[in-house]
N, C-alpha and C. Protein backbone atom coordinates (compact mmCIF):
# COMPACT_ATOMS: atom_id res chain seq x y z
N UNK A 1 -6.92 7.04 4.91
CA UNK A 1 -7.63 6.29 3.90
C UNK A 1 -8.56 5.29 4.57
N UNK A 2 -9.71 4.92 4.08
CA UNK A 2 -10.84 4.02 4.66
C UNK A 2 -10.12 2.66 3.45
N UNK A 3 -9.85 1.84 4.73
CA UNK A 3 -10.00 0.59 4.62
C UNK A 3 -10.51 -0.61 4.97
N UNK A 4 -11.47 -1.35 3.88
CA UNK A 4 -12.17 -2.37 4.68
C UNK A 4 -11.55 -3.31 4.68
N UNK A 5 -11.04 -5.05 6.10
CA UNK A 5 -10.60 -6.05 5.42
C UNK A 5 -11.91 -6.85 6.02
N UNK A 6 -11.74 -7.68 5.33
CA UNK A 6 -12.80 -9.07 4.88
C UNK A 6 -12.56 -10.23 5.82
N UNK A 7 -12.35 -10.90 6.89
CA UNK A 7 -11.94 -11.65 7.54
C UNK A 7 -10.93 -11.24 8.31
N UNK A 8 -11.45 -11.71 9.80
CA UNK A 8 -11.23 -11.31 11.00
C UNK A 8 -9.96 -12.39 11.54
N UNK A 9 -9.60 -12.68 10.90
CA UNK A 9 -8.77 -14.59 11.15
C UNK A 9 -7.25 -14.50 11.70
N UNK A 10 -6.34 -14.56 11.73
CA UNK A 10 -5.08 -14.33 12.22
C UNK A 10 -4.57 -13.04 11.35
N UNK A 11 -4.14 -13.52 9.88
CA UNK A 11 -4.05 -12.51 8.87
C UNK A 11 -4.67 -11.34 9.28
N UNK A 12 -6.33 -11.42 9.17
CA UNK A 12 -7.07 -10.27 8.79
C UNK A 12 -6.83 -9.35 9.75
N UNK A 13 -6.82 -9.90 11.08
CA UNK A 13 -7.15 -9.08 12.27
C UNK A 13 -5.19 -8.56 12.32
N UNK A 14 -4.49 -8.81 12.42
CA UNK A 14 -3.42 -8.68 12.52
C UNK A 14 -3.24 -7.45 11.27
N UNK A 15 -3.45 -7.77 10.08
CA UNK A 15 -2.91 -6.90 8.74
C UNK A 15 -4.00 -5.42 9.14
N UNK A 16 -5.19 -5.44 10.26
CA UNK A 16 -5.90 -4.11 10.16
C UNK A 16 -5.12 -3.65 11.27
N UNK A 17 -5.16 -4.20 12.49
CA UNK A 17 -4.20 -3.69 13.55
C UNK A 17 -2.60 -2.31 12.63
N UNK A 18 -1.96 -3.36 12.02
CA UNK A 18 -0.94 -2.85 11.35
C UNK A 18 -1.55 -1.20 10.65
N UNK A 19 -2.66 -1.63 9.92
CA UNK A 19 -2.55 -0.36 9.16
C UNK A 19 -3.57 0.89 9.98
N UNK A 20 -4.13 0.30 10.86
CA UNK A 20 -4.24 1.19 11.53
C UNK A 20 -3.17 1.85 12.24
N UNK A 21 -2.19 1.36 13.05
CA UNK A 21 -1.32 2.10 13.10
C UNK A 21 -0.41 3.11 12.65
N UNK A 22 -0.95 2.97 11.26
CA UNK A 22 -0.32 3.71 10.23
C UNK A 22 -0.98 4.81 9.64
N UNK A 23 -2.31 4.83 10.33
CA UNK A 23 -2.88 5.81 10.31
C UNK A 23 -4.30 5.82 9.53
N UNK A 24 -4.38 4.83 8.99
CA UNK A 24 -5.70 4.96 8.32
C UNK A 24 -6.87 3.95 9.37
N UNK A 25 -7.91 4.89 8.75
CA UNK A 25 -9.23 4.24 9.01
C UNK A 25 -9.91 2.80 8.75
N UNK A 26 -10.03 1.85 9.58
CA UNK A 26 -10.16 0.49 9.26
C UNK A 26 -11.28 -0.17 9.76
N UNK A 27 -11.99 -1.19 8.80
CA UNK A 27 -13.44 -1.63 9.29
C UNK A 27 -12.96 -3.06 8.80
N UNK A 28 -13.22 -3.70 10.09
CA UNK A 28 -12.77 -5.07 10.00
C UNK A 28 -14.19 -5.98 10.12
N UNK A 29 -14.31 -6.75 8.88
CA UNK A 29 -15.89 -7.31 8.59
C UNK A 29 -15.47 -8.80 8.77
N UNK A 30 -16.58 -9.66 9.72
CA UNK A 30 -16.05 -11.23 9.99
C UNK A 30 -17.69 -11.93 10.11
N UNK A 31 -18.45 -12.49 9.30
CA UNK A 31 -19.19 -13.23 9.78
C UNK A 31 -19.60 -14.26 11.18
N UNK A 32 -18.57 -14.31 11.92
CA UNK A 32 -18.23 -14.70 13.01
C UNK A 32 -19.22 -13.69 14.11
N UNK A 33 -20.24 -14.13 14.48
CA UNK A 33 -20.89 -12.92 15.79
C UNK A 33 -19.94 -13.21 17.03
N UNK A 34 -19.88 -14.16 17.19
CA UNK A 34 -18.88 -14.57 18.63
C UNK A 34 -17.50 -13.92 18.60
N UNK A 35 -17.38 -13.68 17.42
CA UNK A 35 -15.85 -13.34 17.31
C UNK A 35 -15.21 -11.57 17.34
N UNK A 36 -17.04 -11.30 16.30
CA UNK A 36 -17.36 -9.76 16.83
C UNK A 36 -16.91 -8.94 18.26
N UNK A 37 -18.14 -9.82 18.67
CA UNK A 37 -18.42 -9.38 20.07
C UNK A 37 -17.19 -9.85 21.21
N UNK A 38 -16.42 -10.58 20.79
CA UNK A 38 -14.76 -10.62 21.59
C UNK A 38 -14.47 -9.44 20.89
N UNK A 39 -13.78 -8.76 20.15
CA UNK A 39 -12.95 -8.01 19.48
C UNK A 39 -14.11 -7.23 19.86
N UNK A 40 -15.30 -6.64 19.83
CA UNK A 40 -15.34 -5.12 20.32
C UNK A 40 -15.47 -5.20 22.10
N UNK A 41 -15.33 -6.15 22.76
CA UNK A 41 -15.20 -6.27 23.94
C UNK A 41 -13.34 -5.52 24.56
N UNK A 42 -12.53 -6.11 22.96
CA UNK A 42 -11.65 -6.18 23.59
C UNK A 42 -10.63 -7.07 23.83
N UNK A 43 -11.42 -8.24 23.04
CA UNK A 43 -10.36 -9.42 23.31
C UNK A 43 -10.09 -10.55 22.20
N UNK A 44 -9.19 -10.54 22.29
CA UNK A 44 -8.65 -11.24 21.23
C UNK A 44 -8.68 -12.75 21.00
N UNK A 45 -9.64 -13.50 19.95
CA UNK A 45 -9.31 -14.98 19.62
C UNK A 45 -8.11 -15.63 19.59
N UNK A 46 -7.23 -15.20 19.53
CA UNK A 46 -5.95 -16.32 19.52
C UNK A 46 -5.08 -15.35 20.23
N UNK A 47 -3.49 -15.85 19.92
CA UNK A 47 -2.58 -14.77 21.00
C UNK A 47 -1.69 -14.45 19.97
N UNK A 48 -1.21 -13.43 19.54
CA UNK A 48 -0.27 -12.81 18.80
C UNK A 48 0.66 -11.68 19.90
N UNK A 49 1.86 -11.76 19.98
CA UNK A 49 2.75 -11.03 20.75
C UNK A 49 2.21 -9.26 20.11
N UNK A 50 1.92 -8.27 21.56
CA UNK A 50 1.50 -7.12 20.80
C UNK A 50 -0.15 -6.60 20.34
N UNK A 51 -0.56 -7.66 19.73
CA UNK A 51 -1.62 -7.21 18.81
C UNK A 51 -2.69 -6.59 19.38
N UNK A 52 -3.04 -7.20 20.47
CA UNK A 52 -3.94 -7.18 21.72
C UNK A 52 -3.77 -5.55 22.65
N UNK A 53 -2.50 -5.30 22.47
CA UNK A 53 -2.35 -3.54 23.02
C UNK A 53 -2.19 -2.63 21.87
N UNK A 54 -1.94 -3.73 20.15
CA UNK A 54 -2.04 -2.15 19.25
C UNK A 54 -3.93 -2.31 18.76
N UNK A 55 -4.43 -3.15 19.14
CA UNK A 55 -5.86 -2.95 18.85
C UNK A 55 -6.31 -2.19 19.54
N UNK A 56 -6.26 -2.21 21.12
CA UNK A 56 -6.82 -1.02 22.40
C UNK A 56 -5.89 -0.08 21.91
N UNK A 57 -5.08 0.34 21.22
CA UNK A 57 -4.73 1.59 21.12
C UNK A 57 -5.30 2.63 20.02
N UNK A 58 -5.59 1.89 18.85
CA UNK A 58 -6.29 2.12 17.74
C UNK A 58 -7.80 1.78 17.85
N UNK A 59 -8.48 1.78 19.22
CA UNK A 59 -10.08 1.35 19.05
C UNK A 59 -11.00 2.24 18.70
N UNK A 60 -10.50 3.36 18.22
CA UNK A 60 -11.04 4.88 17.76
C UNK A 60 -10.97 4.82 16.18
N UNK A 61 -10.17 4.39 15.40
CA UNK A 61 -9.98 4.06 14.03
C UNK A 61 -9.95 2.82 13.79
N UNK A 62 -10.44 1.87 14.32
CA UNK A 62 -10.45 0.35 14.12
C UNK A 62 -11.83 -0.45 14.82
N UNK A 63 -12.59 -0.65 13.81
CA UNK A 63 -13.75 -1.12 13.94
C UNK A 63 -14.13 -2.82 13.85
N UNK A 64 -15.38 -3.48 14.08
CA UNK A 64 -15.71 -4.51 13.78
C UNK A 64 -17.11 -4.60 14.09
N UNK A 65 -17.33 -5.42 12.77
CA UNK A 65 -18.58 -5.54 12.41
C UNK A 65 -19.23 -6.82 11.77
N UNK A 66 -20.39 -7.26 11.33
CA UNK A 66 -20.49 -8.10 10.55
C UNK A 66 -21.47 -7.40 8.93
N UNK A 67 -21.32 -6.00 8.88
CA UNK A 67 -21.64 -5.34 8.34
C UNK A 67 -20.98 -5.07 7.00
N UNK A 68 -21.65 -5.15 5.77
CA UNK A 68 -20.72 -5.12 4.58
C UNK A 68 -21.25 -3.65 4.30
N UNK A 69 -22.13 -3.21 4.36
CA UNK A 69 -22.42 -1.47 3.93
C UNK A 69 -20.84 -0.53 4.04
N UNK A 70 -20.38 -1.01 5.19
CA UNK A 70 -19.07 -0.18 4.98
C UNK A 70 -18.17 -0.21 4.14
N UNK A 71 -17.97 -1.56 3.06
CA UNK A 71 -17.45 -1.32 1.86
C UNK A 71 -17.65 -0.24 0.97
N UNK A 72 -18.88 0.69 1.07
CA UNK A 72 -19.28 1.63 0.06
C UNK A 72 -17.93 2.64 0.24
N UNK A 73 -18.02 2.65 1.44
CA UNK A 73 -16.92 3.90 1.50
C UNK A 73 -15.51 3.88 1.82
N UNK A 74 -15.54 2.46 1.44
CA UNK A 74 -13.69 1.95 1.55
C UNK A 74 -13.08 2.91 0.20
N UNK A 75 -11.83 2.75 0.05
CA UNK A 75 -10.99 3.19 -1.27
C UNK A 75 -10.26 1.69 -1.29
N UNK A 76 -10.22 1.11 -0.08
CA UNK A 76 -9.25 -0.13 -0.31
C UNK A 76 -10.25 -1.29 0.13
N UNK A 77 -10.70 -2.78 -0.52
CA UNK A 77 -10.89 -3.65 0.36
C UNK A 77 -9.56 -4.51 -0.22
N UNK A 78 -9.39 -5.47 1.80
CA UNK A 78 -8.51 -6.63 1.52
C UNK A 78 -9.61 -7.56 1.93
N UNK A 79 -9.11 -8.75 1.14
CA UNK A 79 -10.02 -10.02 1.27
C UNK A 79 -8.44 -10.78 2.16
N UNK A 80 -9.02 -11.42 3.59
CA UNK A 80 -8.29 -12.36 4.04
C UNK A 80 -9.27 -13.56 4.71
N UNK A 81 -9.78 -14.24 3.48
CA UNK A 81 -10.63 -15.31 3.85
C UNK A 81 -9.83 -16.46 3.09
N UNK A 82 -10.24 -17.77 4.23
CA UNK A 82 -9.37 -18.86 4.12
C UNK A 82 -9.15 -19.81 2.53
N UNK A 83 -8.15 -20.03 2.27
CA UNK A 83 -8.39 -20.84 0.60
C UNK A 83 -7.45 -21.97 0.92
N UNK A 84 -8.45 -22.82 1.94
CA UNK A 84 -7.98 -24.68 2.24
C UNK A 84 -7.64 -25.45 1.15
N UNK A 85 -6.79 -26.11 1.20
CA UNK A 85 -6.60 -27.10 0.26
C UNK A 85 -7.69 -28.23 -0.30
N UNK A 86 -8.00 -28.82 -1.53
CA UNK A 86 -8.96 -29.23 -1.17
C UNK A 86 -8.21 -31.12 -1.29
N UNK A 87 -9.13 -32.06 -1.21
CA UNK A 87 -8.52 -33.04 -1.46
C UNK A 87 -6.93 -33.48 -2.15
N UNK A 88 -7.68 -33.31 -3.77
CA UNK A 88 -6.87 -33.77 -4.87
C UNK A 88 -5.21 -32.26 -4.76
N UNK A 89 -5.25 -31.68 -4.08
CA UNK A 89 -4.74 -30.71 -3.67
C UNK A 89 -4.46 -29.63 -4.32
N UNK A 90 -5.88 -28.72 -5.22
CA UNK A 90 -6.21 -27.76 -5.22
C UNK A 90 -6.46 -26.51 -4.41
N UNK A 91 -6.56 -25.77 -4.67
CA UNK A 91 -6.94 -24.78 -4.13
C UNK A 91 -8.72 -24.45 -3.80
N UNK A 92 -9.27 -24.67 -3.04
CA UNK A 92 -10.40 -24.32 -2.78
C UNK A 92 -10.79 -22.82 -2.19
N UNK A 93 -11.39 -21.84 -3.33
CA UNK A 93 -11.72 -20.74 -4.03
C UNK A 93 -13.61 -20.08 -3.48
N UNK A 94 -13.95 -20.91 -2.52
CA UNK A 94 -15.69 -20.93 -2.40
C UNK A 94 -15.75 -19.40 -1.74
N UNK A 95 -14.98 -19.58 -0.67
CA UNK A 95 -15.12 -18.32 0.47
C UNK A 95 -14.56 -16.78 -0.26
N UNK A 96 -13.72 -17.08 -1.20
CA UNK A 96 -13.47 -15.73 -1.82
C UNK A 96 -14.73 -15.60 -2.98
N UNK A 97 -15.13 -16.38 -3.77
CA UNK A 97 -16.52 -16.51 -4.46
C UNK A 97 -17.68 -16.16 -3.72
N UNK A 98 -17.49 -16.55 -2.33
CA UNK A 98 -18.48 -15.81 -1.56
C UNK A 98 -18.55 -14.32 -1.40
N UNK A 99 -17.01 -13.86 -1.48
CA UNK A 99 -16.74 -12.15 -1.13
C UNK A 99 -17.09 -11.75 -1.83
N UNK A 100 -16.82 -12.34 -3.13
CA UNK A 100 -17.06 -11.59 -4.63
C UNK A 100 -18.53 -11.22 -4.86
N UNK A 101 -19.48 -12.60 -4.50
CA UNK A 101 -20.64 -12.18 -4.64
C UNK A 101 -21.19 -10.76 -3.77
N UNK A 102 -20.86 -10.70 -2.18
CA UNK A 102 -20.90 -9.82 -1.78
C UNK A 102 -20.49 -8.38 -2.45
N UNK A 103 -19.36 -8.35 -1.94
CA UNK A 103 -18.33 -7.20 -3.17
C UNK A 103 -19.86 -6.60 -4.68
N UNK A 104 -19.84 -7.90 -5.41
CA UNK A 104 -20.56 -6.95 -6.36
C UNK A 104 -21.87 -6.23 -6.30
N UNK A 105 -22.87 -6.24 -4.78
CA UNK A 105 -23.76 -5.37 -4.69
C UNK A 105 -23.03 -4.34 -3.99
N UNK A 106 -21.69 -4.26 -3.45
CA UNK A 106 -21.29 -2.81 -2.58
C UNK A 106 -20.82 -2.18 -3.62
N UNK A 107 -20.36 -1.95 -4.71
CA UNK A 107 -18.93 -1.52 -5.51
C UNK A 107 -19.90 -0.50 -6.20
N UNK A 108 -19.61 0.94 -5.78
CA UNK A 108 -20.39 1.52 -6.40
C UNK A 108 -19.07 2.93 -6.93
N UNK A 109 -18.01 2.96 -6.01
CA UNK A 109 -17.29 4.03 -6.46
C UNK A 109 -15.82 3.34 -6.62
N UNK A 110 -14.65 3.76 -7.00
CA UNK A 110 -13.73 2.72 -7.16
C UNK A 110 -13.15 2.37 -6.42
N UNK A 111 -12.63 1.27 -6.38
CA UNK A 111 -11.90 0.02 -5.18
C UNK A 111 -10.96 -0.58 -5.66
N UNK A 112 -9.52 -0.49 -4.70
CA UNK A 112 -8.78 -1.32 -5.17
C UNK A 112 -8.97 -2.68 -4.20
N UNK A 113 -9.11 -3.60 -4.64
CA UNK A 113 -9.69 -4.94 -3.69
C UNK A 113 -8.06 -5.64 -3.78
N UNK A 114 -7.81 -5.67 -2.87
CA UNK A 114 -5.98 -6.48 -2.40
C UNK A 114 -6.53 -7.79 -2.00
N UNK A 115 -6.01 -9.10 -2.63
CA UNK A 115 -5.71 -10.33 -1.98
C UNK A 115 -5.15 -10.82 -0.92
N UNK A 116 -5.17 -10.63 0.30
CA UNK A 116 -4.04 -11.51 1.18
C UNK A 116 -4.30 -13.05 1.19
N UNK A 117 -5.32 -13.37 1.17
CA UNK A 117 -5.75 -14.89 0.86
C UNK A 117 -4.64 -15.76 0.16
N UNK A 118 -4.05 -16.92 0.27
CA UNK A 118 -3.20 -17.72 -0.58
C UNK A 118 -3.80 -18.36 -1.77
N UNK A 119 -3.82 -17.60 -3.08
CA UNK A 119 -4.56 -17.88 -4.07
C UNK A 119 -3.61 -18.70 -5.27
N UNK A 120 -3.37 -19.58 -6.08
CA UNK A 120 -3.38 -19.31 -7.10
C UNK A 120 -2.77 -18.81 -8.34
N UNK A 121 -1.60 -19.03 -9.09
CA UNK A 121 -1.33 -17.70 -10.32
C UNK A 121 -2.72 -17.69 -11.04
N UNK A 122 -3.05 -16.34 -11.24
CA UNK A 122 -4.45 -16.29 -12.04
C UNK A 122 -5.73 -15.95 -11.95
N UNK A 123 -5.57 -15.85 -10.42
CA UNK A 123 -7.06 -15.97 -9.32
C UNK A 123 -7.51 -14.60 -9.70
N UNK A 124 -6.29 -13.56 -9.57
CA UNK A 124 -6.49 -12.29 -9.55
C UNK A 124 -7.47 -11.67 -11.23
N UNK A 125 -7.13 -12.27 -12.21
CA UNK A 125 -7.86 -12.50 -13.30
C UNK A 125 -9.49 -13.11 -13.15
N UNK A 126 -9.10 -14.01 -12.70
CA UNK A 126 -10.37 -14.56 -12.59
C UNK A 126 -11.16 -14.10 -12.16
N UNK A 127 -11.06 -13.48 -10.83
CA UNK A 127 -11.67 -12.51 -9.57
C UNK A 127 -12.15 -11.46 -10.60
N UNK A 128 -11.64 -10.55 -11.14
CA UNK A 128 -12.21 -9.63 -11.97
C UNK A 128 -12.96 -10.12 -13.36
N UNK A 129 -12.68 -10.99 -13.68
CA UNK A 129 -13.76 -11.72 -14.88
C UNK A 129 -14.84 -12.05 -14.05
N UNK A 130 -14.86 -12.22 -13.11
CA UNK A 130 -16.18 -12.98 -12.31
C UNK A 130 -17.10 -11.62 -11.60
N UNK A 131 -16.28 -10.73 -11.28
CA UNK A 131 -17.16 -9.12 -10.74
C UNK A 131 -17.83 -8.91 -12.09
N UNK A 132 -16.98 -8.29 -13.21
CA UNK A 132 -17.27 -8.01 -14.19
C UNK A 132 -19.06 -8.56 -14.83
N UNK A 133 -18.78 -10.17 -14.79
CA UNK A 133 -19.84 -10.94 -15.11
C UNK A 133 -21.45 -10.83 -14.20
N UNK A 134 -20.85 -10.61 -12.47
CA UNK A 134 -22.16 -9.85 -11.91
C UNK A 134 -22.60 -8.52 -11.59
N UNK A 135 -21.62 -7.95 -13.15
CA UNK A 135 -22.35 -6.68 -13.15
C UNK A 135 -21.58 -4.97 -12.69
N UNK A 136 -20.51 -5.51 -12.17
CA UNK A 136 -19.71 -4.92 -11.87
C UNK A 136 -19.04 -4.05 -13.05
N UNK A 137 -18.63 -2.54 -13.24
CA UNK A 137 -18.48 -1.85 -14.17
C UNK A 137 -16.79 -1.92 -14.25
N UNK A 138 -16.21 -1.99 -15.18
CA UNK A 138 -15.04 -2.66 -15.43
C UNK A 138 -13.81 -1.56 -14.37
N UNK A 139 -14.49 0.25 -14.91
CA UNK A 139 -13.39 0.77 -14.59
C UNK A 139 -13.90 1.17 -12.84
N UNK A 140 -14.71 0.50 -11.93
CA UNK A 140 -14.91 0.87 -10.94
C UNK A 140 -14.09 0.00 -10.10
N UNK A 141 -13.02 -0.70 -10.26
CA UNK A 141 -11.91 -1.15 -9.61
C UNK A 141 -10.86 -2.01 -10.05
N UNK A 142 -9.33 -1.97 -9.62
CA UNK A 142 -8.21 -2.90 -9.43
C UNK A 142 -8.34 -4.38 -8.60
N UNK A 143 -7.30 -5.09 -9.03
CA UNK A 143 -7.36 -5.80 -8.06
C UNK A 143 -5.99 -6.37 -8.07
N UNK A 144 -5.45 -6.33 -6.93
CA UNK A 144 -3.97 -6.19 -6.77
C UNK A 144 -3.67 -7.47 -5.29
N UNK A 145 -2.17 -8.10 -5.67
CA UNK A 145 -2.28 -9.02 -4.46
C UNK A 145 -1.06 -8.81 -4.00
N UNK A 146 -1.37 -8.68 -2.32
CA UNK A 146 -0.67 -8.48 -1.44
C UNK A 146 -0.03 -10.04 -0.77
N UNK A 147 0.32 -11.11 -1.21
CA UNK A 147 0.51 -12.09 -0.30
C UNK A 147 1.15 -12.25 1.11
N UNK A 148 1.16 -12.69 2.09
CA UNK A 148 0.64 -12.66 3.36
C UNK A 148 2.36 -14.27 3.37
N UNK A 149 3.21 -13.26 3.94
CA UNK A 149 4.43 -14.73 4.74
C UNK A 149 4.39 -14.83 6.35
N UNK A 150 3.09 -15.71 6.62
CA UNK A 150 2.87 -15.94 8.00
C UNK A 150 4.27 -16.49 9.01
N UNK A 151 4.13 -16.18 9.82
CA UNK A 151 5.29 -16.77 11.22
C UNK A 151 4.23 -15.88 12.31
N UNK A 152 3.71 -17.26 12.73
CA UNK A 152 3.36 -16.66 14.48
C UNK A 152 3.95 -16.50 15.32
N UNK A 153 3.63 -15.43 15.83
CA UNK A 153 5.00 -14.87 16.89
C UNK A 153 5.37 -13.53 16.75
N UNK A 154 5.67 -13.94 15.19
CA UNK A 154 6.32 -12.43 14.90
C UNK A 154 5.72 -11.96 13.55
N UNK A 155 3.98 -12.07 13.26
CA UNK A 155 3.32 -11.54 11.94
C UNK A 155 3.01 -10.32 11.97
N UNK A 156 3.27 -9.50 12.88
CA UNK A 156 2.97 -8.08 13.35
C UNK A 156 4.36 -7.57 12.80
N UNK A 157 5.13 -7.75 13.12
CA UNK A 157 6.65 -7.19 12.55
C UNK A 157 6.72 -7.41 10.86
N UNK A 158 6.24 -8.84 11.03
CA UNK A 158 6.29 -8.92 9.13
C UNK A 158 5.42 -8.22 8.28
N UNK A 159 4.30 -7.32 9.34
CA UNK A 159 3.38 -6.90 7.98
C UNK A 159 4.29 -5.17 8.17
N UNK A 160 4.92 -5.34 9.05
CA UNK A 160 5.41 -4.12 8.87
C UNK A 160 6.42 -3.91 7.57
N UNK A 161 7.56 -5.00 7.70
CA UNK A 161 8.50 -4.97 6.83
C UNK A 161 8.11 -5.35 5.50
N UNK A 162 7.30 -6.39 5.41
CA UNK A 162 6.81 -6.95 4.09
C UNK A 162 6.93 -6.25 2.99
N UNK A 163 8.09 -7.07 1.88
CA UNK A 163 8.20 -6.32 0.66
C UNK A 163 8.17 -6.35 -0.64
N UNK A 164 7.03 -7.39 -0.69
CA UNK A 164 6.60 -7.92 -1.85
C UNK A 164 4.96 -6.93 -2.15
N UNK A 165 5.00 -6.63 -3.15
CA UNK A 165 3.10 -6.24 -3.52
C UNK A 165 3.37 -6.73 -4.90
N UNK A 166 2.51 -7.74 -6.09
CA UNK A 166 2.87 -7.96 -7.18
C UNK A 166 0.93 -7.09 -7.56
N UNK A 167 0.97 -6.32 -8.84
CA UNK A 167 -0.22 -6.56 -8.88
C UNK A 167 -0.62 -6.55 -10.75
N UNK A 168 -2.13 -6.71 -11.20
CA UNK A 168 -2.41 -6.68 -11.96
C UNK A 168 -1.59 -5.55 -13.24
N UNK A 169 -0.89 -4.92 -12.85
CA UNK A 169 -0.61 -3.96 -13.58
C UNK A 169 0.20 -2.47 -12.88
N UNK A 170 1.29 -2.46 -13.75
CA UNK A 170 2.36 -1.24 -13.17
C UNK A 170 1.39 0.06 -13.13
N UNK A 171 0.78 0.10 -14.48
CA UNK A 171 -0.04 1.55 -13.96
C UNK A 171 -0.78 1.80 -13.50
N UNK A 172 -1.51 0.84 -12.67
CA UNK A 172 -2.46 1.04 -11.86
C UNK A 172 -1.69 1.70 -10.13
N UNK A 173 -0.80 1.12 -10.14
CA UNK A 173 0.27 1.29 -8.73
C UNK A 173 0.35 2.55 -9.01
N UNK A 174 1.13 2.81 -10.32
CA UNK A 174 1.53 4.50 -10.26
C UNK A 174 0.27 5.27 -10.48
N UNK A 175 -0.81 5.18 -10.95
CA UNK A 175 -1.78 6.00 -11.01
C UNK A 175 -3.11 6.21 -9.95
N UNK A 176 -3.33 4.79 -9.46
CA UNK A 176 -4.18 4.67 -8.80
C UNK A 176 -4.25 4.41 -7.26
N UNK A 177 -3.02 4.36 -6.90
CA UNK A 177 -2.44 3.92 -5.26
C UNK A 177 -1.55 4.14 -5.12
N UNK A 178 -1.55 5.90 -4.96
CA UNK A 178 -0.39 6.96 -4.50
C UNK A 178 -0.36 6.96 -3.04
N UNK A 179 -2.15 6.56 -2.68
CA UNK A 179 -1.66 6.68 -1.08
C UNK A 179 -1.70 4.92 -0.43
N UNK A 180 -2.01 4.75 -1.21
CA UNK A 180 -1.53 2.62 -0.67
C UNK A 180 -0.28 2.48 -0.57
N UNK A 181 1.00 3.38 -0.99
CA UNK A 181 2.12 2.69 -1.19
C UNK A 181 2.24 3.16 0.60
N UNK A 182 1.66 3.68 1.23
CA UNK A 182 2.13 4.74 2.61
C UNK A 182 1.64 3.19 3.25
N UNK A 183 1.02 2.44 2.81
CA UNK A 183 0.35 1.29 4.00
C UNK A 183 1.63 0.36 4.15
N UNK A 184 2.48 -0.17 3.29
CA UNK A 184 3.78 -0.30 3.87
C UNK A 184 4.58 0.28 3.66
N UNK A 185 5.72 0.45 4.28
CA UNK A 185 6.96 1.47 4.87
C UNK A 185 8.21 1.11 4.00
N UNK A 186 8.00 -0.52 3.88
CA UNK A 186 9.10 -0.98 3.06
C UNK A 186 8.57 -0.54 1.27
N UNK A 187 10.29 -0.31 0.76
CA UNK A 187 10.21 -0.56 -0.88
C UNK A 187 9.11 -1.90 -1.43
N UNK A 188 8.46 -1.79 -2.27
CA UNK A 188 7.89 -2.90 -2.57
C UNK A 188 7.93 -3.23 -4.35
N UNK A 189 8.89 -3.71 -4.86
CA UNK A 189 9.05 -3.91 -6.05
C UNK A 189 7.52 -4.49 -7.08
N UNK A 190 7.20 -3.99 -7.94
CA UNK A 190 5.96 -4.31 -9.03
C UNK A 190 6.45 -5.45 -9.66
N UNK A 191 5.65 -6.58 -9.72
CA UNK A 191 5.72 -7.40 -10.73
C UNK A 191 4.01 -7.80 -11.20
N UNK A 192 4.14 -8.42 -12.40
CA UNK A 192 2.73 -8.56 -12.61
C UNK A 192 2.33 -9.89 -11.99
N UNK A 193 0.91 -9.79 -11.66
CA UNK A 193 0.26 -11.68 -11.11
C UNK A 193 0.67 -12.58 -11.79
N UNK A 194 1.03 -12.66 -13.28
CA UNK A 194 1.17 -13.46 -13.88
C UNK A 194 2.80 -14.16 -13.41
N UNK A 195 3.13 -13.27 -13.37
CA UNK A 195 4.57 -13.68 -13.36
C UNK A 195 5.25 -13.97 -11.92
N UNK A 196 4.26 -13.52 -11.19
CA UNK A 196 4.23 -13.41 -9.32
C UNK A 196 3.44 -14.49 -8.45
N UNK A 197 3.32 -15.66 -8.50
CA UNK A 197 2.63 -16.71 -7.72
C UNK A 197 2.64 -15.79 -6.41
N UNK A 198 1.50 -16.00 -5.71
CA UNK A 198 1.04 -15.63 -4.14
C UNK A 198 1.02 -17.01 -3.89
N UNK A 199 2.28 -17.14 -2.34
CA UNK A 199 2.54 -18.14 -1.29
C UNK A 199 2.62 -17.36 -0.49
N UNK A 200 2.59 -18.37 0.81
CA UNK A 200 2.77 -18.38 2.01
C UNK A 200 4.51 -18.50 2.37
């Protein structure tokens, strides 16, 4: 399966490593040029135990770019761009508003777009009221959240086991991401966003 993720950041780069290993096709997109050009060199921004020998092992199915055209031909994007706290201690939402804007000139065939980002109950609603509004055709994608339980050290093992997926809707899981359930290994029980807060 072609999967694009959206940020190159501890999460991002770590959660494509993983599913490349698993066999699918992965295009890892980071506005970052410096950060590019480490990662197709070869080398890794921070240190994660591992990650650094399953990336050189997967450098044949695991890409990087600062290129969004490759969304056309994802089936999956994940968004793992940062959502800082803001002062009054909200959630600050700009950088995924940024994806979105992006996102709605690529979305031309259907996409399930996964959250790893720490969003919010609700975001996932919102996110699709807000595609919708620039134009985006209602039934040309899901949007489903994967939340992300960081521990450095050992986030390579956790995206393996990880066994939470809550998303917009049970029948979208059973109808529409027969082959997403193969991206983790573990059982992953359905609950809806509403009822499923995404933490850390």
């Amino acid at each position: 399966m072609n999967i694009c993720i959206i940020g190159a950041g501890y999460v991002g780069l770590t959660t494509a490593a993983v599913l490349a290993e698993l066999g699918h096709d992965v295009h890892c997109i980071d506005h970052d040029e410096r950060k590019i050009r480490l990662l197709n060199n070869g080398e890794i921004p921070f240190y994660e135990p591992g990650l650094e020998e399953l990336i050189a092992k997967h450098h044949h199915d695991l890409t990087f770019s600062g290129r969004w055209d490759d969304i056309k031909r994802a089936a999956v994007v994940v968004i793992c761009v940062g959502t800082p706290p803001r002062p009054d201690g909200s959630t600050d939402l700009r950088y995924i508003e940024a994806v979105l804007n992006r996102l709605a000139t690529m979305i031309e065939s259907y996409k399930t777009i996964v959250t790893k980002s720490t969003v919010p109950p609700g975001t996932n609603e919102w996110m699709r009221a807000e595609l919708i509004r620039k134009g985006v055709k209602p039934q040309l994608f899901r949007i489903v959240s994967n939340p992300e339980f960081c521990a450095k050290g050992r986030l390579s093992t956790i995206c393996f086991i990880q066994t939470k997926l809550s998303s917009d809707s049970n029948r979208m899981m059973t109808n529409r991401l027969p082959s997403c359930r193969r991206c983790m290994p573990a059982s992953m029980p359905l609950t809806s966003q509403r009822a499923s807060p995404a933490r850390n």
